[in-house]
PDB file of N, CA and C in Angstrom:
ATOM      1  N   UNK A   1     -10.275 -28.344 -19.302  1.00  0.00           N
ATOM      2  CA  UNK A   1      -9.103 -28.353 -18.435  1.00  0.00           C
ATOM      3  C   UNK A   1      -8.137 -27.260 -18.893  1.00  0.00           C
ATOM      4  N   UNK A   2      -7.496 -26.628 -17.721  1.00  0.00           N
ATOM      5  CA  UNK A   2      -6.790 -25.134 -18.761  1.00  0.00           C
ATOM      6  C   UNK A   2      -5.400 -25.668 -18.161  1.00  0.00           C
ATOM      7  N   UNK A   3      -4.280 -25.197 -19.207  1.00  0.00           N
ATOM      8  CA  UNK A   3      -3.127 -26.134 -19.331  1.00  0.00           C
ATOM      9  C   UNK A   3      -2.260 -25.604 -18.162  1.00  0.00           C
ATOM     10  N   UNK A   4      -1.363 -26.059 -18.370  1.00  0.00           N
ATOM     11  CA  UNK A   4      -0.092 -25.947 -17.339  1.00  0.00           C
ATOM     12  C   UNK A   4       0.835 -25.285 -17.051  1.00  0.00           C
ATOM     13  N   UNK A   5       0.906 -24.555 -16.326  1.00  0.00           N
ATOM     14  CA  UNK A   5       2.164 -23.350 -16.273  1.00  0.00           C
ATOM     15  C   UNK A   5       3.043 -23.705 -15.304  1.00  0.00           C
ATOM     16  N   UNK A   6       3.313 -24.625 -14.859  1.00  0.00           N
ATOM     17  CA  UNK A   6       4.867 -24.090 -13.916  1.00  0.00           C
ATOM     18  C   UNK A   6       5.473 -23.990 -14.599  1.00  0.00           C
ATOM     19  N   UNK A   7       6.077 -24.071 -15.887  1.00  0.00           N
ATOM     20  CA  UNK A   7       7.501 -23.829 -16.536  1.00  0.00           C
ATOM     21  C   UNK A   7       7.143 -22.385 -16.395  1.00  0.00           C
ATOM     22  N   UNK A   8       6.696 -21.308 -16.314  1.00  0.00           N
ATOM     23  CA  UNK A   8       6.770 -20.257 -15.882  1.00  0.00           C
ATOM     24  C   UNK A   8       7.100 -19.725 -14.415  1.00  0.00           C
ATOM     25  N   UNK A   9       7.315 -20.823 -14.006  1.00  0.00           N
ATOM     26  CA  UNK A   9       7.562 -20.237 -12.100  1.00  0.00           C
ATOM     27  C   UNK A   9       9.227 -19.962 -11.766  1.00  0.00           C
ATOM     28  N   UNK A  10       9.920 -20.562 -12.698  1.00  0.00           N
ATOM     29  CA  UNK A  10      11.653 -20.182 -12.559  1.00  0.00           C
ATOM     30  C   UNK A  10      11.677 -18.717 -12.552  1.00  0.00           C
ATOM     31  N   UNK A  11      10.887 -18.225 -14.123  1.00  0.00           N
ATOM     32  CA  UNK A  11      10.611 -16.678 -14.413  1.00  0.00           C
ATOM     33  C   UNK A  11      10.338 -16.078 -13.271  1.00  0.00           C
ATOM     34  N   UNK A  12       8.752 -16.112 -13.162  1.00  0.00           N
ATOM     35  CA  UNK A  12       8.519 -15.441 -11.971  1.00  0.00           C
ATOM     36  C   UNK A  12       9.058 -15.741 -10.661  1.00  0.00           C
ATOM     37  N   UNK A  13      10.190 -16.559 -10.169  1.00  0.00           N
ATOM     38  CA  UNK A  13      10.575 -16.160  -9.029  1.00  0.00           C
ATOM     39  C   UNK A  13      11.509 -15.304  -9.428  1.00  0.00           C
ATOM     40  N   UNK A  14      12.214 -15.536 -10.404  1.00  0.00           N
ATOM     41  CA  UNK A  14      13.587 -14.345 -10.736  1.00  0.00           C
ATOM     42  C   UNK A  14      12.971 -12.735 -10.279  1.00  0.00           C
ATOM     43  N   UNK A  15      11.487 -12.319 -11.194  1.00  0.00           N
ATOM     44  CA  UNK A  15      11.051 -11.678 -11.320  1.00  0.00           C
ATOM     45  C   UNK A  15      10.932 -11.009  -9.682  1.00  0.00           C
ATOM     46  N   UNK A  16      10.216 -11.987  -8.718  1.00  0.00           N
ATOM     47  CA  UNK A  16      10.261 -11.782  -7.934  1.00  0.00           C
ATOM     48  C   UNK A  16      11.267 -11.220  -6.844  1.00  0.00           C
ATOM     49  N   UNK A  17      12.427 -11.536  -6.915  1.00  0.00           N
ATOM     50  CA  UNK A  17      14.500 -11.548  -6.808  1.00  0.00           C
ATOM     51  C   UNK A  17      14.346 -10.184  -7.562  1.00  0.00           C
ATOM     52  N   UNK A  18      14.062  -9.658  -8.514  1.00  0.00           N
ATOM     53  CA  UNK A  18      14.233  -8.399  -9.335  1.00  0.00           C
ATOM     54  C   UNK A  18      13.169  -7.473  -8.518  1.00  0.00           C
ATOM     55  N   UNK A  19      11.864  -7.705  -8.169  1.00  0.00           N
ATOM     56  CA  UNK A  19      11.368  -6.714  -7.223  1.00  0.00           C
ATOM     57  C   UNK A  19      11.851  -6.209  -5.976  1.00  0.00           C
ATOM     58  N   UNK A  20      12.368  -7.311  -5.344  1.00  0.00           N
ATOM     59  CA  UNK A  20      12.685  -7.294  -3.614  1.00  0.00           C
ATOM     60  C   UNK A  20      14.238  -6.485  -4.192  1.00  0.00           C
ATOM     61  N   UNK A  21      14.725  -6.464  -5.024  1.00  0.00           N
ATOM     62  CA  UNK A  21      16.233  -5.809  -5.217  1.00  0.00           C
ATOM     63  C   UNK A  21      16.065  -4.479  -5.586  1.00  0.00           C
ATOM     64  N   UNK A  22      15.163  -4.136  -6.637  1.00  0.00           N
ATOM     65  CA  UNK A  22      14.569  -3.057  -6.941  1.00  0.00           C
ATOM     66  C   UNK A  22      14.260  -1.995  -5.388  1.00  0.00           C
ATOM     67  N   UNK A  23      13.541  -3.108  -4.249  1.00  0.00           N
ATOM     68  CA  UNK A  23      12.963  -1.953  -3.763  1.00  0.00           C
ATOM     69  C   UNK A  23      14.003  -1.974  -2.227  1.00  0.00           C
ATOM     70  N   UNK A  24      15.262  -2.753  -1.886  1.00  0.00           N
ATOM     71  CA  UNK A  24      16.413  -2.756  -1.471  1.00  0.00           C
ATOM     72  C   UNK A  24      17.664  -1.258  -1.952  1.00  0.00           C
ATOM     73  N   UNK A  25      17.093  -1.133  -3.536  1.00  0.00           N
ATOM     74  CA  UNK A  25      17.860   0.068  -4.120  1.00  0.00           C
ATOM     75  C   UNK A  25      17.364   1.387  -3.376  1.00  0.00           C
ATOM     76  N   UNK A  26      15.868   1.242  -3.929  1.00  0.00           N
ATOM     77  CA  UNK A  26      15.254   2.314  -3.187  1.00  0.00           C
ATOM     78  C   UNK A  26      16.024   2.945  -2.053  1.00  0.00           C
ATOM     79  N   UNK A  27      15.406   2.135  -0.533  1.00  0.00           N
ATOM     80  CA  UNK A  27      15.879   1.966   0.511  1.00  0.00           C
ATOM     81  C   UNK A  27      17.309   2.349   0.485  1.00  0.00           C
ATOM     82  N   UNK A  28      18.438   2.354  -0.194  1.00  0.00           N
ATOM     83  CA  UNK A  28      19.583   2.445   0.020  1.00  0.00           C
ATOM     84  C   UNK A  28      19.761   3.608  -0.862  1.00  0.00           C
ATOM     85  N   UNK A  29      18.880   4.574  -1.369  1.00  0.00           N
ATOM     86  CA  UNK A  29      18.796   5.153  -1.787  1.00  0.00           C
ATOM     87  C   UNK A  29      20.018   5.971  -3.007  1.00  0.00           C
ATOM     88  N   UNK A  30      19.504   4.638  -4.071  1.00  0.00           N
ATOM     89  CA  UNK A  30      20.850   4.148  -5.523  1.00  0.00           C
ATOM     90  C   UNK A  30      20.740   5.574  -6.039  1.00  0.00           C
ATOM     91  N   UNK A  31      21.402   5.532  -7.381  1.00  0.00           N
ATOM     92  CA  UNK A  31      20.946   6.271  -8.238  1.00  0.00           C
ATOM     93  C   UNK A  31      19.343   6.193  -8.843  1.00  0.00           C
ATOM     94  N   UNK A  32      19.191   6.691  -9.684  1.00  0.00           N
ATOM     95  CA  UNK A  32      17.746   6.724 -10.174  1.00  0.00           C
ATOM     96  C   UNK A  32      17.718   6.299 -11.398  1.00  0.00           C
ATOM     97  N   UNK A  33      18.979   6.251 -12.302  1.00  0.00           N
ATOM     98  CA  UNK A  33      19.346   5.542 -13.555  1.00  0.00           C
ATOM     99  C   UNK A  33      19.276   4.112 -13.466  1.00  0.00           C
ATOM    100  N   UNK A  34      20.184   3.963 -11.962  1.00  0.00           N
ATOM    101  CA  UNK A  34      20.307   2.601 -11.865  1.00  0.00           C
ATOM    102  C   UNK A  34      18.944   1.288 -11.567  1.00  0.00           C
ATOM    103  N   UNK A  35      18.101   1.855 -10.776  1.00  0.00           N
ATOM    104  CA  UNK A  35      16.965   1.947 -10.276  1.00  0.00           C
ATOM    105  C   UNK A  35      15.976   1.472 -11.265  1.00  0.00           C
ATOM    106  N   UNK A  36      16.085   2.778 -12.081  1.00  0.00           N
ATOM    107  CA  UNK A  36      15.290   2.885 -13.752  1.00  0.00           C
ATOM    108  C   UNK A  36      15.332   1.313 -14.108  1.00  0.00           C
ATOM    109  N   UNK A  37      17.090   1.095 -14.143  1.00  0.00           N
ATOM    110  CA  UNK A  37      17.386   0.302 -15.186  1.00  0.00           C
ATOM    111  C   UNK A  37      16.588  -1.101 -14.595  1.00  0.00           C
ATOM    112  N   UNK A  38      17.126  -1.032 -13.519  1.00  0.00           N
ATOM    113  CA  UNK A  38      15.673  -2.696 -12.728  1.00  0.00           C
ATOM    114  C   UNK A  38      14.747  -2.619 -12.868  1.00  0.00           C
ATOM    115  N   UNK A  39      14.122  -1.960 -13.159  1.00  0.00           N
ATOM    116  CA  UNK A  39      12.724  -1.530 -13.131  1.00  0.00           C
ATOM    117  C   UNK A  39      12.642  -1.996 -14.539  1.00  0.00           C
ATOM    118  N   UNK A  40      12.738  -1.442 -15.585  1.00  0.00           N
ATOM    119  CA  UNK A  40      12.556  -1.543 -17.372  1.00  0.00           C
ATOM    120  C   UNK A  40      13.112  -3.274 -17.106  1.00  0.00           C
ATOM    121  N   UNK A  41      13.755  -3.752 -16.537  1.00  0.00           N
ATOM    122  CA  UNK A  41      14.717  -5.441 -16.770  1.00  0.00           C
ATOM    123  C   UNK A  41      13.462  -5.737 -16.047  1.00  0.00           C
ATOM    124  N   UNK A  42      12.471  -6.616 -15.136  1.00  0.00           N
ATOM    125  CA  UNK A  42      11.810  -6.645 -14.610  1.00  0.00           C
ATOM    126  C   UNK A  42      10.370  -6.580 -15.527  1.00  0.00           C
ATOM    127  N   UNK A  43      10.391  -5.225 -15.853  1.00  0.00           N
ATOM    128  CA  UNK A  43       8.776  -5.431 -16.543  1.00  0.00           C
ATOM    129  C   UNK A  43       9.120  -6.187 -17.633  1.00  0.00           C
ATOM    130  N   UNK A  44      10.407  -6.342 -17.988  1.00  0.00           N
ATOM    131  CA  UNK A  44      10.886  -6.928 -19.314  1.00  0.00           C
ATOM    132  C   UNK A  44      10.635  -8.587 -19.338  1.00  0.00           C
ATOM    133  N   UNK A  45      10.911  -8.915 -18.024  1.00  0.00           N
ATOM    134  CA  UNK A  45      11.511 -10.387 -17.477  1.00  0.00           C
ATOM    135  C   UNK A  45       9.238 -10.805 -17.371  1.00  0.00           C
ATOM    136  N   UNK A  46       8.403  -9.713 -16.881  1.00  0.00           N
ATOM    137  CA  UNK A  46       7.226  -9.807 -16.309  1.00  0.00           C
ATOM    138  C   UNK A  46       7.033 -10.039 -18.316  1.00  0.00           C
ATOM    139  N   UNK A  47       7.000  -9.293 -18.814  1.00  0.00           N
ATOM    140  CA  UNK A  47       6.343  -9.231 -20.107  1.00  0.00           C
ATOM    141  C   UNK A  47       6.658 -11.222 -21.035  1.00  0.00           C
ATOM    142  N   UNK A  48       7.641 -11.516 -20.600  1.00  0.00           N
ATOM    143  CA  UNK A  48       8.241 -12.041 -21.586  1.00  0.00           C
ATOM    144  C   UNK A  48       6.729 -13.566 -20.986  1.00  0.00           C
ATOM    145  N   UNK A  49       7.194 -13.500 -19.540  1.00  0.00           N
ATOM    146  CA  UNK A  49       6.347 -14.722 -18.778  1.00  0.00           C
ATOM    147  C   UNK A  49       4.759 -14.708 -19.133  1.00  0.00           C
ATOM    148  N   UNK A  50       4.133 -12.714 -19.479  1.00  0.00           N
ATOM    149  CA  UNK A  50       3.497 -13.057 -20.107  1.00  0.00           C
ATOM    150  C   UNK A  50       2.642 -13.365 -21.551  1.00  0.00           C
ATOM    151  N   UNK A  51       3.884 -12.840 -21.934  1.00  0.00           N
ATOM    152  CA  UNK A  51       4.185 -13.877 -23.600  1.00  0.00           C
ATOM    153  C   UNK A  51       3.599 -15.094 -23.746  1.00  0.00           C
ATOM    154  N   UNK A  52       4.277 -15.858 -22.868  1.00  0.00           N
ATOM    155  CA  UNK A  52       4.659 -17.507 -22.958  1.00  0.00           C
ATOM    156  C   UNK A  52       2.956 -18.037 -22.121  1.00  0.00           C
ATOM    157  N   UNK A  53       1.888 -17.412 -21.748  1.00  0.00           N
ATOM    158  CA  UNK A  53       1.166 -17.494 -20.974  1.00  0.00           C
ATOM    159  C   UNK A  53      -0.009 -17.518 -22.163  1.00  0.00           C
ATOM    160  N   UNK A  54       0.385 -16.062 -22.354  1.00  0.00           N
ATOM    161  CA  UNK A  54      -0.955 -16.039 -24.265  1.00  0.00           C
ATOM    162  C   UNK A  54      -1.005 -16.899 -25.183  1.00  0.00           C
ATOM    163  N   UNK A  55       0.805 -17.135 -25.521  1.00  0.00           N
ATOM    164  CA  UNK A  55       0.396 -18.349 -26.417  1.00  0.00           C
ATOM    165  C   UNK A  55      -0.037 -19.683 -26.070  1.00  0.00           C
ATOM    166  N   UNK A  56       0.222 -20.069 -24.459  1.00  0.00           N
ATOM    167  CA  UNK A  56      -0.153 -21.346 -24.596  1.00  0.00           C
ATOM    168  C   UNK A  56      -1.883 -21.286 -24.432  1.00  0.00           C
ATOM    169  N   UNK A  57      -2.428 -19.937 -24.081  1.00  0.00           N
ATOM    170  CA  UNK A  57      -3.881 -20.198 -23.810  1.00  0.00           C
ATOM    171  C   UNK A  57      -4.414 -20.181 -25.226  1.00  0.00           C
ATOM    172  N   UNK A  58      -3.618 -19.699 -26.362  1.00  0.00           N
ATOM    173  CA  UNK A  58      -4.116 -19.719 -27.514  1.00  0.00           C
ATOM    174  C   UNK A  58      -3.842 -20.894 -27.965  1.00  0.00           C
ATOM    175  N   UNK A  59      -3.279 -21.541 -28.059  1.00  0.00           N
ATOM    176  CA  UNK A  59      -2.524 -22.744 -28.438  1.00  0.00           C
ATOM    177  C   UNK A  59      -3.522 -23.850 -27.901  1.00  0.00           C
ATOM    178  N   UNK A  60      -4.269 -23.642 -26.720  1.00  0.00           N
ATOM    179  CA  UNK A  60      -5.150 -24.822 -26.006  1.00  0.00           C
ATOM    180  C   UNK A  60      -6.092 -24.335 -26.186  1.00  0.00           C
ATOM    181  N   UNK A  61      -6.353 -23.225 -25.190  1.00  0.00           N
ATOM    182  CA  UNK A  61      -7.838 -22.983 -25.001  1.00  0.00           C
ATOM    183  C   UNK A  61      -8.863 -22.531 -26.273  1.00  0.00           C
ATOM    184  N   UNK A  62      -8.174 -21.531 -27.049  1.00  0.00           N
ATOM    185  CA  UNK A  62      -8.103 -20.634 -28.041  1.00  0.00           C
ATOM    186  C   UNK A  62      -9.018 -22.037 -29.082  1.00  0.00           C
ATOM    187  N   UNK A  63      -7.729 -22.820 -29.277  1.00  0.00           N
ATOM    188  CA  UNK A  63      -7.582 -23.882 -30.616  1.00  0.00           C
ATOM    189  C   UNK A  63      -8.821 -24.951 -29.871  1.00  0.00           C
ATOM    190  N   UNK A  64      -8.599 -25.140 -28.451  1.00  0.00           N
ATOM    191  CA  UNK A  64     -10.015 -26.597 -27.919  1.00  0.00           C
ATOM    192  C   UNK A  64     -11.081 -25.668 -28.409  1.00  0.00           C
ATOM    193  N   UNK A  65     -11.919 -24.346 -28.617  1.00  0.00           N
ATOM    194  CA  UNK A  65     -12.709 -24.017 -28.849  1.00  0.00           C
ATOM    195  C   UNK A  65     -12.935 -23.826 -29.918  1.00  0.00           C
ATOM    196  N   UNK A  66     -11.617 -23.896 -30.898  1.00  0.00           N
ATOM    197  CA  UNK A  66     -12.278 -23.865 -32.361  1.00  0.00           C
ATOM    198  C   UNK A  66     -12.338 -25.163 -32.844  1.00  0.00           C
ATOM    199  N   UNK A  67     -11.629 -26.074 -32.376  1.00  0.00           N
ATOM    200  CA  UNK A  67     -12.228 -27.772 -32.907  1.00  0.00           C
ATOM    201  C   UNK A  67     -13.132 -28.139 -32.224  1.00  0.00           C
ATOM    202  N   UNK A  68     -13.540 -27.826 -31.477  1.00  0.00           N
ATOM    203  CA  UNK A  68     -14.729 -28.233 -31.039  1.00  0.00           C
ATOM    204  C   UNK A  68     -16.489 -27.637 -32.000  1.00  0.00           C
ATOM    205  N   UNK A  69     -16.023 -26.282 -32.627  1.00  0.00           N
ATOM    206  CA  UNK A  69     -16.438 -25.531 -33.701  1.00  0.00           C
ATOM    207  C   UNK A  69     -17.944 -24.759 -32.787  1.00  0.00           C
ATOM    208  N   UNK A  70     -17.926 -24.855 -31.336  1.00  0.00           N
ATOM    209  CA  UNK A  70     -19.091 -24.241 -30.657  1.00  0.00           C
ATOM    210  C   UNK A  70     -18.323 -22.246 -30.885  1.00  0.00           C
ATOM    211  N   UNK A  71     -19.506 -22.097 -31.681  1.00  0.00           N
ATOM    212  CA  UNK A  71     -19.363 -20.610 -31.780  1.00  0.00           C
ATOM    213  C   UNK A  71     -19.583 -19.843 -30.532  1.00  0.00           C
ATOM    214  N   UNK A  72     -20.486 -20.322 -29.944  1.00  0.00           N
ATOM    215  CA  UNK A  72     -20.267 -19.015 -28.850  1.00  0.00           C
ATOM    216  C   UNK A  72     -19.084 -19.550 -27.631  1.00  0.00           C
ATOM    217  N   UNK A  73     -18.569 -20.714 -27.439  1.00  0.00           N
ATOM    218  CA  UNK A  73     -17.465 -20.284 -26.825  1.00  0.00           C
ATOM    219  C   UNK A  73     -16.127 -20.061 -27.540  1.00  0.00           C
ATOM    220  N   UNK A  74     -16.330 -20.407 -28.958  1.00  0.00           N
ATOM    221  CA  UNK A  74     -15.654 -19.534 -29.753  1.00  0.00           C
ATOM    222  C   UNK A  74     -15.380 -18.306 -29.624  1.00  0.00           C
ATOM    223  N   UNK A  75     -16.531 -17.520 -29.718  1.00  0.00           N
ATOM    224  CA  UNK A  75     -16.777 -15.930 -29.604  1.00  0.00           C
ATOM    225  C   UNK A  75     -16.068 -15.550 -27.999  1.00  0.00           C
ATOM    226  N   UNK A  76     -16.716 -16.505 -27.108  1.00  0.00           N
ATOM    227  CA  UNK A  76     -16.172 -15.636 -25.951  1.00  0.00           C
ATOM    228  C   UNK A  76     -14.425 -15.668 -25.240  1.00  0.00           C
ATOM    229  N   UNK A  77     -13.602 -16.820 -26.304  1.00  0.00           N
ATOM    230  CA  UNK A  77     -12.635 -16.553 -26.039  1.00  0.00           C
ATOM    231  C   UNK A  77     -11.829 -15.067 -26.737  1.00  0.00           C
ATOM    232  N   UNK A  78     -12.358 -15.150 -28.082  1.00  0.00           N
ATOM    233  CA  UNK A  78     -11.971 -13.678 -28.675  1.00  0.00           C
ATOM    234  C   UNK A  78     -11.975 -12.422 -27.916  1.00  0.00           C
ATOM    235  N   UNK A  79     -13.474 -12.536 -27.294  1.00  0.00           N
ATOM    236  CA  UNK A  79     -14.014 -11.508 -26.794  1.00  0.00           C
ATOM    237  C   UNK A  79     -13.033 -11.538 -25.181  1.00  0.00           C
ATOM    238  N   UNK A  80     -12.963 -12.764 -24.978  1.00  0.00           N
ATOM    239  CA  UNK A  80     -11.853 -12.332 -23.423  1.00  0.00           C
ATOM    240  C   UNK A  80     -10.470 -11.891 -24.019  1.00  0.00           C
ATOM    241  N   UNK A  81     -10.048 -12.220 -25.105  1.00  0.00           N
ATOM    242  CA  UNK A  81      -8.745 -11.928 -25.326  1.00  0.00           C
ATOM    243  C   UNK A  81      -8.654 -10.667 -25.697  1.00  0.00           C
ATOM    244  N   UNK A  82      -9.680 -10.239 -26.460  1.00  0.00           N
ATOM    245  CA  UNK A  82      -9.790  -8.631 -26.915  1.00  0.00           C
ATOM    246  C   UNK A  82      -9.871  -7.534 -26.034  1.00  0.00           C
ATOM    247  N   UNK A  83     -10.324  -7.961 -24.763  1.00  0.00           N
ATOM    248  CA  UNK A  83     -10.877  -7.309 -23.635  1.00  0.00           C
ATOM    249  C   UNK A  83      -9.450  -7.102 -22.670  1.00  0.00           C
ATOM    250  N   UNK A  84      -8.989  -8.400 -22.539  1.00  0.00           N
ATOM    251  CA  UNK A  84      -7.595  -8.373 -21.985  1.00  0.00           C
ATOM    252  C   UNK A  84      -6.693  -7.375 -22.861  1.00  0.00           C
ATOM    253  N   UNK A  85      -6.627  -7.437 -24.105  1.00  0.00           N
ATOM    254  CA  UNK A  85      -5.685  -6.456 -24.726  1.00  0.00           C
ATOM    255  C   UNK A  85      -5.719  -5.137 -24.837  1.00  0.00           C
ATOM    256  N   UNK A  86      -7.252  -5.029 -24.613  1.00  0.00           N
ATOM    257  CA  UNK A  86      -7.495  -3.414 -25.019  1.00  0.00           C
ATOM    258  C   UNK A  86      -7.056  -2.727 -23.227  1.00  0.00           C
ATOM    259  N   UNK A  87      -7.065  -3.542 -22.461  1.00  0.00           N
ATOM    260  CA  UNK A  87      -6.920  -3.325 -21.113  1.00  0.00           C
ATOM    261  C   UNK A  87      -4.977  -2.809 -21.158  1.00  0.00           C
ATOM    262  N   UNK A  88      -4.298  -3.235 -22.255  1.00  0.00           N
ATOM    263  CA  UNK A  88      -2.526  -3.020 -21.848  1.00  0.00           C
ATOM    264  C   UNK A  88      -1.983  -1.472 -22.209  1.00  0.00           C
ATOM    265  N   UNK A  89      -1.453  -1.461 -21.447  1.00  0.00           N
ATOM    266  CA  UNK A  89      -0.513  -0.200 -21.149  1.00  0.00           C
ATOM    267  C   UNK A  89      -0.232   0.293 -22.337  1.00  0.00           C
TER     268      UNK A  89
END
């Protein structure tokens, strides 16, 4: 069973409120500092939600596969998490 995230959905609607404003600036064509600055707050607000997302899959999924002590789905959570990371910006 993979755990529970709505306590992440307050985030991402904000997040969401920070895109649609972001691209309202655009359109009204802001400064480009200002713009910038939603943009960097936003991936900031995106990063943090998915913070709180890694640890809980490590925290459950990560940890149900090592008490359970089955090595290969041991291995293949590493291997998804390694894969996911080598994938970041």
């Amino acid at each position: 069973m993979h755990p529970e995230y709505k306590d992440q959905l307050p985030g991402l609607n904000r997040i969401e409120g920070q895109v649609k404003g972001i691209k309202r600036m655009i359109e009204n064509r802001r400064y480009c500092v200002d713009i910038l600055t939603q943009i960097k707050a936003a991936k900031a607000a995106l990063h943090k939600v998915e913070q709180e997302i890694l640890k809980k899959h490590m925290q459950h999924c990560l940890k149900h596969a090592v008490t359970t002590n089955n090595e290969m789905d041991i291995q293949e959570k590493i291997d998804e998490l390694m894969t996911l990371l080598s994938k970041r910006i």
